[in-house]
Protein backbone atom coordinates (compact mmCIF):
# COMPACT_ATOMS: atom_id res chain seq x y z
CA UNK A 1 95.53 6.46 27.11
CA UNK A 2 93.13 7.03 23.86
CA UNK A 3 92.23 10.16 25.57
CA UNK A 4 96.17 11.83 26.13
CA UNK A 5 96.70 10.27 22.67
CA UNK A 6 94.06 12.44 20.73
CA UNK A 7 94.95 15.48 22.82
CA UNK A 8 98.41 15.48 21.96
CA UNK A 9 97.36 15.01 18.45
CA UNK A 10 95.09 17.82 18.49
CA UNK A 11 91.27 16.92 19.24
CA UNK A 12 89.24 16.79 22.18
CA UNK A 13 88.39 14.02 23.83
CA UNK A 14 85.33 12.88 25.35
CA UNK A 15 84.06 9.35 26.63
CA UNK A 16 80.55 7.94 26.88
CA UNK A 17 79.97 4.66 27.93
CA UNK A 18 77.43 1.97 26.57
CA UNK A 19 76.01 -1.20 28.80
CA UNK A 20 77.51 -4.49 28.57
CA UNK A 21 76.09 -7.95 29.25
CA UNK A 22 78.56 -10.15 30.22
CA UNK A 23 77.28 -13.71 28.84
CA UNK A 24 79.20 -15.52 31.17
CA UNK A 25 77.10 -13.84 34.33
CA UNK A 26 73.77 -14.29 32.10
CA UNK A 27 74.32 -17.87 30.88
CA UNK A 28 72.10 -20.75 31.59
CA UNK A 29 69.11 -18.69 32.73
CA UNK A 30 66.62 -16.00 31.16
CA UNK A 31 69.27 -13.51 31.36
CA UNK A 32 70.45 -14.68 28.29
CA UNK A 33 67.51 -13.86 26.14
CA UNK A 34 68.71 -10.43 26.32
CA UNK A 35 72.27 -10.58 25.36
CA UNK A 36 71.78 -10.48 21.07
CA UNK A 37 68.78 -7.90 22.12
CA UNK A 38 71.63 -5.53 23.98
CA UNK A 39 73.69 -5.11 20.71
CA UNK A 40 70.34 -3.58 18.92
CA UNK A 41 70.19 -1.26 22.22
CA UNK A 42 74.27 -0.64 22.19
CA UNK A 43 73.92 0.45 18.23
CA UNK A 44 71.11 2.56 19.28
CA UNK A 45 72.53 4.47 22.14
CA UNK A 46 75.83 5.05 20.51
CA UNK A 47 73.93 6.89 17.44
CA UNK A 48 71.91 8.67 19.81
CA UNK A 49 75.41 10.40 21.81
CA UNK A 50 76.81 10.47 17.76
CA UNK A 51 74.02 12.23 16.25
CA UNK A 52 73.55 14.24 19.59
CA UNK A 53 76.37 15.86 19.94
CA UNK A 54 77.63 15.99 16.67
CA UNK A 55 81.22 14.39 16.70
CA UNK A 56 83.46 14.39 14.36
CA UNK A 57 85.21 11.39 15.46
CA UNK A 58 84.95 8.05 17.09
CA UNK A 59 87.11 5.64 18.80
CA UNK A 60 85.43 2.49 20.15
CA UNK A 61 86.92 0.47 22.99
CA UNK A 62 84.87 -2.37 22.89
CA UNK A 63 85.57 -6.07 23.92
CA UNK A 64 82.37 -8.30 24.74
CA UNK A 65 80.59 -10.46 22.46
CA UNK A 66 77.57 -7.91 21.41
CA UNK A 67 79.02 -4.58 21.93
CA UNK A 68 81.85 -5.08 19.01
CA UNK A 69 79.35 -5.78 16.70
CA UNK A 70 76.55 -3.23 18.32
CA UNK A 71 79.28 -0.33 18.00
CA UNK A 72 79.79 -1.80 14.18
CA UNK A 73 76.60 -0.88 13.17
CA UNK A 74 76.40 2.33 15.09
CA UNK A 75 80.13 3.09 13.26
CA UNK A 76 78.40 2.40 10.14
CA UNK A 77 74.98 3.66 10.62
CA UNK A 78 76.33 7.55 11.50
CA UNK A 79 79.39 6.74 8.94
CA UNK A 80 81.72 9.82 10.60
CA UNK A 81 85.59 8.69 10.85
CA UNK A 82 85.98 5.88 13.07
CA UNK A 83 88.62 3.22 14.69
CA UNK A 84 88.50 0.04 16.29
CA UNK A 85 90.98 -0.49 18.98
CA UNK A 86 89.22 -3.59 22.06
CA UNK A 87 90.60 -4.28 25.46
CA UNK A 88 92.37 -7.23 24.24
CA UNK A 89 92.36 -11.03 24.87
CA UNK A 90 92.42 -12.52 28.24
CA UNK A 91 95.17 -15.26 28.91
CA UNK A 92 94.17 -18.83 29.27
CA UNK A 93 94.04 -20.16 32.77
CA UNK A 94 96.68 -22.94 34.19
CA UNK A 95 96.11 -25.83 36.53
CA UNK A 96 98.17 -27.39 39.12
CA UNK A 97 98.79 -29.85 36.72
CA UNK A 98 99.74 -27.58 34.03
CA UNK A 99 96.57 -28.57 32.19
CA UNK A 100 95.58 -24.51 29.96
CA UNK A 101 91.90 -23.93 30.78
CA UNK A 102 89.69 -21.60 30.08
CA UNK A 103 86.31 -20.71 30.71
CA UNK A 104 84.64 -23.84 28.38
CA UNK A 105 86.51 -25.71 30.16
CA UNK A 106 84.12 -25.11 33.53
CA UNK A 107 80.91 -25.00 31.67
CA UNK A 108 82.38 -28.71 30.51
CA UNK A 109 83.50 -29.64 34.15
CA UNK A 110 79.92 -28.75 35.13
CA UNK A 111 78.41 -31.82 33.25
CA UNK A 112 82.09 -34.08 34.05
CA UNK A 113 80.92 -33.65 37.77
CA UNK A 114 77.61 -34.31 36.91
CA UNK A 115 78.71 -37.51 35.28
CA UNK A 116 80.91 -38.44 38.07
CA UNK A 117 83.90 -37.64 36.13
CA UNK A 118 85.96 -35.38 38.22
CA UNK A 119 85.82 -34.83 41.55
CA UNK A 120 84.00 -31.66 43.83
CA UNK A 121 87.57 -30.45 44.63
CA UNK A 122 88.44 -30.90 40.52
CA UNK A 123 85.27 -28.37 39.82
CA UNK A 124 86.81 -26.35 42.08
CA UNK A 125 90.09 -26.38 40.58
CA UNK A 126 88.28 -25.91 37.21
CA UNK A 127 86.47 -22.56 38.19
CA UNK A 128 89.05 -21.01 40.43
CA UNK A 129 91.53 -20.73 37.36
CA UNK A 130 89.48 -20.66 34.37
CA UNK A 131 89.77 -16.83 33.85
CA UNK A 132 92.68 -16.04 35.33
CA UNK A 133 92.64 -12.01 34.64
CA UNK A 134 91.21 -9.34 32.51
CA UNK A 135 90.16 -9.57 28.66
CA UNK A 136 87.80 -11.25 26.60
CA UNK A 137 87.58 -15.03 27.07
CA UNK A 138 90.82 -16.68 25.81
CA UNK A 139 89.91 -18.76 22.94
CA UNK A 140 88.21 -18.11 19.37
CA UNK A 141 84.93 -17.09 21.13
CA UNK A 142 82.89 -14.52 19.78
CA UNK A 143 84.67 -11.66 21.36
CA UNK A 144 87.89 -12.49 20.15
CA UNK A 145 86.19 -13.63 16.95
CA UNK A 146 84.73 -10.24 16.00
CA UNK A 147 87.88 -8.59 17.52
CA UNK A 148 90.15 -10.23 14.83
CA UNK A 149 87.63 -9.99 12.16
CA UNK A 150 87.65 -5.84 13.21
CA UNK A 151 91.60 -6.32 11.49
CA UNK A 152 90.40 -8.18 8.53
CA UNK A 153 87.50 -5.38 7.93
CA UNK A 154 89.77 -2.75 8.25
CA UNK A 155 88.40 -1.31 11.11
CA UNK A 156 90.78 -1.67 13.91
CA UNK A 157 94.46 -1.42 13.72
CA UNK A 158 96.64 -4.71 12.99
CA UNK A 159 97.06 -6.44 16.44
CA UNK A 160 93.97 -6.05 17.98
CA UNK A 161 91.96 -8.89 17.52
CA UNK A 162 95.28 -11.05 19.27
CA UNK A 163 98.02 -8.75 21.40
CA UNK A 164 96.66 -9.66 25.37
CA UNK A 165 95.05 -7.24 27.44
CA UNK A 166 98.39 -7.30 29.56
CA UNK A 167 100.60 -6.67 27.18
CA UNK A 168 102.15 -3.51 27.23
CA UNK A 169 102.17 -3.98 23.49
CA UNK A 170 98.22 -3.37 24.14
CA UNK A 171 98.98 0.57 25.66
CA UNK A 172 100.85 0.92 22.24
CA UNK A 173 97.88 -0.21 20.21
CA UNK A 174 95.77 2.62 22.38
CA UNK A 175 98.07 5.52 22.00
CA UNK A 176 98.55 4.87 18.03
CA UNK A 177 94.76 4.50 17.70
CA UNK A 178 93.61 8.13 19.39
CA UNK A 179 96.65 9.43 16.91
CA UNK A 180 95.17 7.66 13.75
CA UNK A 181 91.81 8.50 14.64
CA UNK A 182 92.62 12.73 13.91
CA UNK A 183 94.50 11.53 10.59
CA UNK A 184 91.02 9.96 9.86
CA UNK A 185 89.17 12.86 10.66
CA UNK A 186 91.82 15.20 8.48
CA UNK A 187 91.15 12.68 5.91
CA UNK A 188 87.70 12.21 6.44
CA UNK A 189 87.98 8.39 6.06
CA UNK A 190 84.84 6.77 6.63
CA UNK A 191 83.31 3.45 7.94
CA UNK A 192 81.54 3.24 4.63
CA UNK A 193 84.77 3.69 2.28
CA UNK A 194 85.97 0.69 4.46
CA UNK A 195 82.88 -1.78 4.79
CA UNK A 196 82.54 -3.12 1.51
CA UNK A 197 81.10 -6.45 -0.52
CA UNK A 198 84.85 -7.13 -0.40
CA UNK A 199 86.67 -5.75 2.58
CA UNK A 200 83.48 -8.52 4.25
CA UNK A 201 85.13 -11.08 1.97
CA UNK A 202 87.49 -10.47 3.80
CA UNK A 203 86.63 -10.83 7.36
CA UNK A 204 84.76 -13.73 6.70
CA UNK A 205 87.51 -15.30 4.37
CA UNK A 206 89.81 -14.48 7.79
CA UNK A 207 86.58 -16.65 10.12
CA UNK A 208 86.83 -19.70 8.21
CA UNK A 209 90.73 -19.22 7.93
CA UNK A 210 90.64 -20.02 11.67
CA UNK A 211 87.31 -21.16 12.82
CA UNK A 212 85.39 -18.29 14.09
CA UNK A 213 82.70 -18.27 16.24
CA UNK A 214 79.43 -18.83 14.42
CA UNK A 215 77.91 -15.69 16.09
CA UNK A 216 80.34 -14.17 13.20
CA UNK A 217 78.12 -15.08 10.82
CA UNK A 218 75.28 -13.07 11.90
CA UNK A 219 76.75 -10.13 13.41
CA UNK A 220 78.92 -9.58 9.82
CA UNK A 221 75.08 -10.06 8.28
CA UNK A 222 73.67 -7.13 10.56
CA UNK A 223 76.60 -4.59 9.81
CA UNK A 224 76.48 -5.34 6.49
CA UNK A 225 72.71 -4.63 6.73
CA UNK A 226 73.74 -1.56 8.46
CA UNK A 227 76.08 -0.21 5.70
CA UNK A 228 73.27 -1.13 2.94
CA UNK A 229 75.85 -3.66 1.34
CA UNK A 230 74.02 -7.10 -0.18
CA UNK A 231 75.55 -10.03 1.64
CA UNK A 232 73.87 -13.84 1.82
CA UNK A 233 74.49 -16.31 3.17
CA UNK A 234 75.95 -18.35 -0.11
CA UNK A 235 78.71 -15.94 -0.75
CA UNK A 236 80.12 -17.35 3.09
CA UNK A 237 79.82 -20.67 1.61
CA UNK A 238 81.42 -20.21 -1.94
CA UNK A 239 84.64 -18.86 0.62
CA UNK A 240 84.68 -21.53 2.76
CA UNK A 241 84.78 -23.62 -0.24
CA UNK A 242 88.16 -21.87 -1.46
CA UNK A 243 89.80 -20.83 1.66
CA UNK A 244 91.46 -23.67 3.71
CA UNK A 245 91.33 -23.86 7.84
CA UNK A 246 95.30 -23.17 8.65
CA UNK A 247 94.00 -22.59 12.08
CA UNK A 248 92.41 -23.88 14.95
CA UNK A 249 91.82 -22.41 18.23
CA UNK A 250 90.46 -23.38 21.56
CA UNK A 251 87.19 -24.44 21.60
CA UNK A 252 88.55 -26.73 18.93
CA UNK A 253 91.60 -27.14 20.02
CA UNK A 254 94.32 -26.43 22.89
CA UNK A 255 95.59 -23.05 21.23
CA UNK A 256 94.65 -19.65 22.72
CA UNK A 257 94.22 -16.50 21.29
CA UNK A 258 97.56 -15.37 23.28
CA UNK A 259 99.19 -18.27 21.12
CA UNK A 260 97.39 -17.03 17.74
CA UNK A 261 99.70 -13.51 18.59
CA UNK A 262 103.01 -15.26 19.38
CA UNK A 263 102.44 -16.81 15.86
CA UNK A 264 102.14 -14.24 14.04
CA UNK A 265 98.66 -12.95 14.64
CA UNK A 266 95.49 -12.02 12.09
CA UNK A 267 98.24 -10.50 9.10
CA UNK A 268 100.29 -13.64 9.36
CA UNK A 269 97.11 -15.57 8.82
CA UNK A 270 96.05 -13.15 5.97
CA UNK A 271 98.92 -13.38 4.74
CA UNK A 272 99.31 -17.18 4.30
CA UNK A 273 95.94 -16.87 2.57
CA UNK A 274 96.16 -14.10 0.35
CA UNK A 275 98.75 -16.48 -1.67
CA UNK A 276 95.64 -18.24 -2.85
CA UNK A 277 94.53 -16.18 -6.12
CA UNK A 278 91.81 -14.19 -6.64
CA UNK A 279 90.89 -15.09 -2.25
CA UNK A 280 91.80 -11.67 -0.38
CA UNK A 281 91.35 -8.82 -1.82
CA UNK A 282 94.70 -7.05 -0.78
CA UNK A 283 93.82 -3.36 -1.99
CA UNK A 284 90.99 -2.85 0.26
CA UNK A 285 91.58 0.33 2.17
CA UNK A 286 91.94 0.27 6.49
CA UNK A 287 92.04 2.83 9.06
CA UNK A 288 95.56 2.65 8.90
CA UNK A 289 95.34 4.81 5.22
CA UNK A 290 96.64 1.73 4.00
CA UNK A 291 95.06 -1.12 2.38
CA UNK A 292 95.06 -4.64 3.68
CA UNK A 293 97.78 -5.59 1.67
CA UNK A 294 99.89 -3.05 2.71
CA UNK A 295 99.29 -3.63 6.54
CA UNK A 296 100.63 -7.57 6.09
CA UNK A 297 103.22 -7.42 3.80
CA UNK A 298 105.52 -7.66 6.79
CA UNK A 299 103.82 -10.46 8.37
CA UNK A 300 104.97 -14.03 8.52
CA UNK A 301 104.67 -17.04 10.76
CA UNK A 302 106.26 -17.82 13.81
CA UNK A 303 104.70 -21.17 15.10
CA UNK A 304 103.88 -23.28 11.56
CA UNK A 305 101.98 -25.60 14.40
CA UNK A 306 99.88 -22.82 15.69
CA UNK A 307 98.99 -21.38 12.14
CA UNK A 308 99.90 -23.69 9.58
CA UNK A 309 100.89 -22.75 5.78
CA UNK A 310 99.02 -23.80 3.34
CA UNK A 311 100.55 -27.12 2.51
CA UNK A 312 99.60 -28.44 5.94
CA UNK A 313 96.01 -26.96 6.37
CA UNK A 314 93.99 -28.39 8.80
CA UNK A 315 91.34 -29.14 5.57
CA UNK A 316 90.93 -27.02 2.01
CA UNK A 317 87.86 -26.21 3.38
CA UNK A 318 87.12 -23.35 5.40
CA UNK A 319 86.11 -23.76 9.35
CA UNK A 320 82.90 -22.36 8.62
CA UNK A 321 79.93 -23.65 6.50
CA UNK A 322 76.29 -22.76 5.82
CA UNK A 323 74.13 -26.02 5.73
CA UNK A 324 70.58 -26.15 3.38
CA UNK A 325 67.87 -28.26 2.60
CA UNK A 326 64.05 -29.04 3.95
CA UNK A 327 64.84 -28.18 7.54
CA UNK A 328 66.59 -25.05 6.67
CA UNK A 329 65.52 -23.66 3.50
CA UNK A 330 67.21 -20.20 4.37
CA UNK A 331 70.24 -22.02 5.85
CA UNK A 332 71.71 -22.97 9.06
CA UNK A 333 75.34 -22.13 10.65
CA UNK A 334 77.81 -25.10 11.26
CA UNK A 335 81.53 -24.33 12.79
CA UNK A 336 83.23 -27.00 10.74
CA UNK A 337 86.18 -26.63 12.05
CA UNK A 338 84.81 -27.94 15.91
CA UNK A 339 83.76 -30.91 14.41
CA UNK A 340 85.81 -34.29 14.24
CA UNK A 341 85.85 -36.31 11.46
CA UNK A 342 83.24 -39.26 12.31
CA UNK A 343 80.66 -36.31 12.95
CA UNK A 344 80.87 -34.76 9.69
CA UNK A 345 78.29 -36.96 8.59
CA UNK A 346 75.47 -37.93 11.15
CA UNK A 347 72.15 -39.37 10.87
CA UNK A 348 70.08 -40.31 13.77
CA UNK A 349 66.36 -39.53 15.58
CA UNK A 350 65.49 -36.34 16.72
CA UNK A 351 64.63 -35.65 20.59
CA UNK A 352 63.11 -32.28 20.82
CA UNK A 353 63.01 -30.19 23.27
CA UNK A 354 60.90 -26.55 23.12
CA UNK A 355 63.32 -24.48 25.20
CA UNK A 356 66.98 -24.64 26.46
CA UNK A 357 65.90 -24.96 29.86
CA UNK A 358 63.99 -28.82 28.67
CA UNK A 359 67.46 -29.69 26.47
CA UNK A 360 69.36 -28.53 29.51
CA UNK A 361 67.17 -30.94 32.09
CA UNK A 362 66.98 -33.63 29.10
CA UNK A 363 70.55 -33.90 28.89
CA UNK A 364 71.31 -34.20 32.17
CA UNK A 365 69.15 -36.77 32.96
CA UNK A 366 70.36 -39.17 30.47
CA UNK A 367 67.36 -38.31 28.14
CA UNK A 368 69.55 -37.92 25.53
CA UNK A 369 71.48 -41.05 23.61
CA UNK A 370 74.75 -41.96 21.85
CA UNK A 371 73.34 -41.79 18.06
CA UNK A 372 70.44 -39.12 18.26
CA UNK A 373 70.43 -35.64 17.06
CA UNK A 374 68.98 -32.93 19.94
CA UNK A 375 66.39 -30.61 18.41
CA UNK A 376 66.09 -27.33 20.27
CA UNK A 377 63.40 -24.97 19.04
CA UNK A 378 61.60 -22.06 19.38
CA UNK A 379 64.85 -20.42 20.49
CA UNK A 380 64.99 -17.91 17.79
CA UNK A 381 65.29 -14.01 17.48
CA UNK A 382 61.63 -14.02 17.73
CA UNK A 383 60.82 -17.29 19.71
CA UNK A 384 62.97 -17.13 22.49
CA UNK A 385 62.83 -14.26 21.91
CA UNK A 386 66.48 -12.61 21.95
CA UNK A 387 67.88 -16.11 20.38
CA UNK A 388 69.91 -17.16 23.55
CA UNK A 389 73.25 -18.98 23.46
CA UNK A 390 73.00 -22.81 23.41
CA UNK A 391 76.51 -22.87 25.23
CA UNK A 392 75.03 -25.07 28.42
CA UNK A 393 73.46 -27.86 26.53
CA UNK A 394 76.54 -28.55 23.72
CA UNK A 395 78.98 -28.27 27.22
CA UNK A 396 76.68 -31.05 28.85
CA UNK A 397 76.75 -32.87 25.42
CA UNK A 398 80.76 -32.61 25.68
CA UNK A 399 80.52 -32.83 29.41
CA UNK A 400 78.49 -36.78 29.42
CA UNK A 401 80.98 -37.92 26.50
CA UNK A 402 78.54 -37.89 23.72
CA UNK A 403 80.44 -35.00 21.88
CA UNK A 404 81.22 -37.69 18.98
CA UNK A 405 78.17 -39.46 18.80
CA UNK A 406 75.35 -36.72 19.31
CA UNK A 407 74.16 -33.81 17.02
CA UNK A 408 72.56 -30.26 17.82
CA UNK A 409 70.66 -28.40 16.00
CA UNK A 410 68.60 -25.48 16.95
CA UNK A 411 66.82 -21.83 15.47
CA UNK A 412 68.86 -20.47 18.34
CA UNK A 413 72.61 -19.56 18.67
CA UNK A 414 75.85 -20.85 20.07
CA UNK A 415 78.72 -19.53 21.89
CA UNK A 416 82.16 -19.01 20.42
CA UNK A 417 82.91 -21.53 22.62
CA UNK A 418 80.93 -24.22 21.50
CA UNK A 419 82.19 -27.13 20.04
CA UNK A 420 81.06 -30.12 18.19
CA UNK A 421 78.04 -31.03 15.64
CA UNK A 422 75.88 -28.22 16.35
CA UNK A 423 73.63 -26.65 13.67
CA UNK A 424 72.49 -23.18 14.65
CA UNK A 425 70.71 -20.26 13.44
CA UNK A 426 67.90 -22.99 11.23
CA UNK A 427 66.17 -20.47 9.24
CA UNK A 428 63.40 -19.63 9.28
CA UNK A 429 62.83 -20.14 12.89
CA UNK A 430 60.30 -22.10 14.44
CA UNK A 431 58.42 -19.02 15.57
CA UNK A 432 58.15 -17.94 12.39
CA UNK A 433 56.80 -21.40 10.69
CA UNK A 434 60.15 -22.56 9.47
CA UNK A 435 60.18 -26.54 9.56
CA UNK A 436 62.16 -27.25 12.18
CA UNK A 437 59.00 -26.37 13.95
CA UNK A 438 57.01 -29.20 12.18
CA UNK A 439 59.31 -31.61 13.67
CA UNK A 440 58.68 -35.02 15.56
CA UNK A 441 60.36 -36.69 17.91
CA UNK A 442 61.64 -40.04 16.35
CA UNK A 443 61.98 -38.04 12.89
CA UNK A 444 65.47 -39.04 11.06
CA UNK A 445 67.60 -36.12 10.72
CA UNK A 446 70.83 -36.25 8.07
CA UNK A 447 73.62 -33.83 8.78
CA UNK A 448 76.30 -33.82 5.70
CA UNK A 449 78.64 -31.12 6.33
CA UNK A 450 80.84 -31.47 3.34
CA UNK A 451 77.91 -31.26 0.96
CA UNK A 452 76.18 -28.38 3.06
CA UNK A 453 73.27 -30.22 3.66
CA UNK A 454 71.17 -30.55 6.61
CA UNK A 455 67.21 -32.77 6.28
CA UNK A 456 64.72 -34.32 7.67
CA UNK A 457 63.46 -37.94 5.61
CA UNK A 458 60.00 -36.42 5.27
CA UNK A 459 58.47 -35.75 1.81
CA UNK A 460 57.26 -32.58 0.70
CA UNK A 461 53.63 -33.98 1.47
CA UNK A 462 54.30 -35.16 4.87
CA UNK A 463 55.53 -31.52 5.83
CA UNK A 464 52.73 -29.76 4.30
CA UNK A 465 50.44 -32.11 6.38
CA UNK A 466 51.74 -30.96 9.41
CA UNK A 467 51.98 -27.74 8.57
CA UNK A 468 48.00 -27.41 8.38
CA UNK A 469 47.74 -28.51 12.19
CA UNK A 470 50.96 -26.15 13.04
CA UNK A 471 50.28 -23.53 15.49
CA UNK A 472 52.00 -20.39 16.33
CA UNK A 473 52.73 -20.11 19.65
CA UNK A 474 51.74 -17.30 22.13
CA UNK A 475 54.81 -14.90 22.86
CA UNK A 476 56.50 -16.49 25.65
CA UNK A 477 57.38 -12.48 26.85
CA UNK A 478 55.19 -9.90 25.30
CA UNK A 479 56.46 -6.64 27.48
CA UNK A 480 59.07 -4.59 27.71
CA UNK A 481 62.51 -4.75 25.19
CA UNK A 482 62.01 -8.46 24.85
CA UNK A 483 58.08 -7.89 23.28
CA UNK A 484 59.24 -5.37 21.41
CA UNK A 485 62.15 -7.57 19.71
CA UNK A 486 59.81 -10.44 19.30
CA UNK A 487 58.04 -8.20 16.86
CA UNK A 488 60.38 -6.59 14.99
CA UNK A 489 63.16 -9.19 14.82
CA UNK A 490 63.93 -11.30 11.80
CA UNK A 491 64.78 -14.89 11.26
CA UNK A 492 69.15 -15.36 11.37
CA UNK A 493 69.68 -15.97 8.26
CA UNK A 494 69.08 -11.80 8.31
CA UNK A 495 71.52 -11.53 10.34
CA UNK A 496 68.57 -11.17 13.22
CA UNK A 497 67.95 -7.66 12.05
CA UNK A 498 65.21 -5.71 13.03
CA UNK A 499 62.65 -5.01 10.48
CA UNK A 500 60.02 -2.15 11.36
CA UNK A 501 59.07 -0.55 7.92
């Protein structure tokens, strides 16, 4: 459809494909080490056909968790005219009962059955209609995340972080976006007049809006790193401190994406927000040749239950928030808005584990208590390495019914579809000496979410003690893509960029 779109309009299409790992297929096993690696390889390959062949144009048809961002940083890297347009959300899954599932809601079934809580035949249920059909995953996972954040950038056209992938409204978005691309072109509108210090205000104003996936956080870092714009970590928090959460989607809670579009979609949730002074920056300019103001001025709500005005926010806080202190002195990722209120606040013993794989074995054999905080390390960019997804051990959490009474915290990364008080991306890593490597079992740990802090009760003294009789590990992979990551990979609070100069 892109394709007849752009010819009619005038250019000449071609297509060229990346790879895609589908996290789904590569959870739970070392096939997951290589999923945050494949969006270095994806941003790679696409410069290589860009540069190649000399395009004038791009359109990008992504819609899994690391080739969004990958083809981000290619867009930016090569900085010709380019526009966003994904393959749209899936729908969420229905059970006999008329229970919505989706795909968390088997990784959590896993650990239920485990537990004794549901039947074989209820697993079965479970997996059978979980993904119904095509799309990326149904909730606020990363896919979706980054898809809708593609809006708020002013990358894609309005619509497609939300509109299903089978909605014929989808075809629409297709055709319009091979047409807009050749205005771009005639233009010569570039990724670089669009990603901007504030058109990423944006997009991350937009993720703690509605509770993003935390994987947000560090792809936005890596394109911005890509586009040579300074970003931190503190100007995410100093947004989450002015932008409340109007709205909440499955992991944390029973809304789907396919919901979030009935409502309204991404400009009715810019919208509500941008009434908050001095928040959105409304003149930033899109692919549409309009700004960001211009492209929601229409918008409004259609379900105040599924996005909420700003008089009935789910908190004035933002659903994201960057946590600091002796345990992460470069910051760690929190989705707030996953969290219920007796967890904002936790303070308990640490039981470490050196790998998913333990934390995964741990937890399900009842290692793992109502009270303590789970410590899973040397899971980083450069210690796993390729920073796997933490998605099995925080659905076994959920899965045992500890969800309100344990924490997570890890140098590693979580799934869009993890929910609950889980503290990734600790920087620095514990590969790279950071201090959640110095950690004991036994050691108190305070999470304190609304102040942004995250600790260990260890003095300054005690630390450096351990830190003399700290040693770095061997590579636990030191060939092929993987060795060459561990190398050149940087801590997340980077964004898990690769560093080679």
């Amino acid at each position: 459809m892109v394709k007849e779109s752009v010819r009619e309009a005038g250019g000449t299409p071609f297509i060229f494909n990346t790879i895609g790992i589908c996290d789904g297929v590569a959870m739970g096993h070392t096939g997951m080490k290589y999923s945050l690696v494949s969006r270095e390889v994806i941003a790679d390959a696409v410069e290589c056909m860009l540069r190649a062949h000399c395009f004038d144009g791009l359109v990008c048809i992504p819609n899994c968790d690391k080739i969004i961002p990958g083809m981000m940083m290619a867009a930016v890297r090569v900085n010709i005219p380019t526009i966003f347009v994904s393959g749209g959300p899936m729908l969420a899954g229905k059970l006999s009962s008329g229970k919505t599932v989706d795909l968390i809601s088997v990784f959590e079934g896993v650990a239920a059955y485990n537990n004794g809580k549901i039947s074989e035949e209820e697993l079965k249920e479970l997996e059978d209609n979980g993904c119904p059909g095509c799309g990326s995953c149904s909730g606020m996972f990363t896919a979706n995340s980054m898809n809708c954040l593609s809006e708020a950038i002013g990358l894609a056209l309005p619509g497609n972080g939300t509109i299903p992938a089978v909605d014929p409204h989808r075809e629409r978005l297709y055709k319009k976006a091979g047409k807009q691309i050749m205005s771009l072109v005639e233009k010569d509108i570039k990724p670089r007049d669009i990603v901007t210090v504030e058109s990423l205000d944006n997009a991350l104003t937009l993720d703690v809006a509605m509770g993003g996936s935390t994987n947000t956080v560090l792809h936005t870092l890596a394109v911005a790193h890509e586009a040579e714009v300074k970003y931190g970590l503190d100007q995410i928090n100093d947004i989450a401190q002015r932008c409340p959460n109007i709205c909440k989607v499955s992991p944390s809670s029973s809304y789907h994406v396919e919901d979030v579009d009935t409502a309204g979609g991404i400009s009715a949730i810019l919208k509500e927000i941008s009434k908050i002074d001095g928040l959105l920056h409304t003149d930033c300019l899109t692919v549409t040749g309009k700004t960001i103001g211009e492209n929601i001025a229409d918008a409004e709500i259609k379900d105040p239950e599924c996005i909420r005005p700003l008089d009935k926010a789910y908190s004035q806080k933002g659903g994201l928030a960057i946590l600091r202190g002796n345990l992460a002195p470069n910051g760690g990722v929190v989705k707030s808005a996953g969290v219920t209120a007796n967890m904002l606040t936790h303070s308990g013993p640490a039981v470490i584990f050196d790998s998913q794989e333990e934390a995964c074995d741990g937890i399900l054999t009842g290692k793992v208590k109502s009270g303590d905080v789970v410590v899973i390390r040397y899971e980083g960019p450069r210690g796993g390495p390729g920073m796997q997804e933490m998605l099995s051990p925080t659905s076994y959490i959920m899965g045992a019914g500890l969800g309100e009474s344990v924490a997570l915290i890890t140098d590693g990364r979580f799934s869009g579809g993890t929910r609950g008080a889980c503290v990734g991306h600790i920087s620095p890593e514990a590969a790279a000496g950071g201090p959640i490597g110095l950690l004991q079992n036994g050691d108190i740990i305070e999470i304190d979410i609304p102040n942004n802090s995250i600790s260990v009760k260890l003095t300054d003294n005690e630390l450096a003690e351990r830190r003399k009789n700290w040693q770095k590990p061997a590579p636990r992979i030191n060939y092929g893509v993987l060795g060459k990551y561990a190398k050149m990979a940087q801590s997340a609070d980077t964004g898990a960029v690769l560093e080679w100069k």
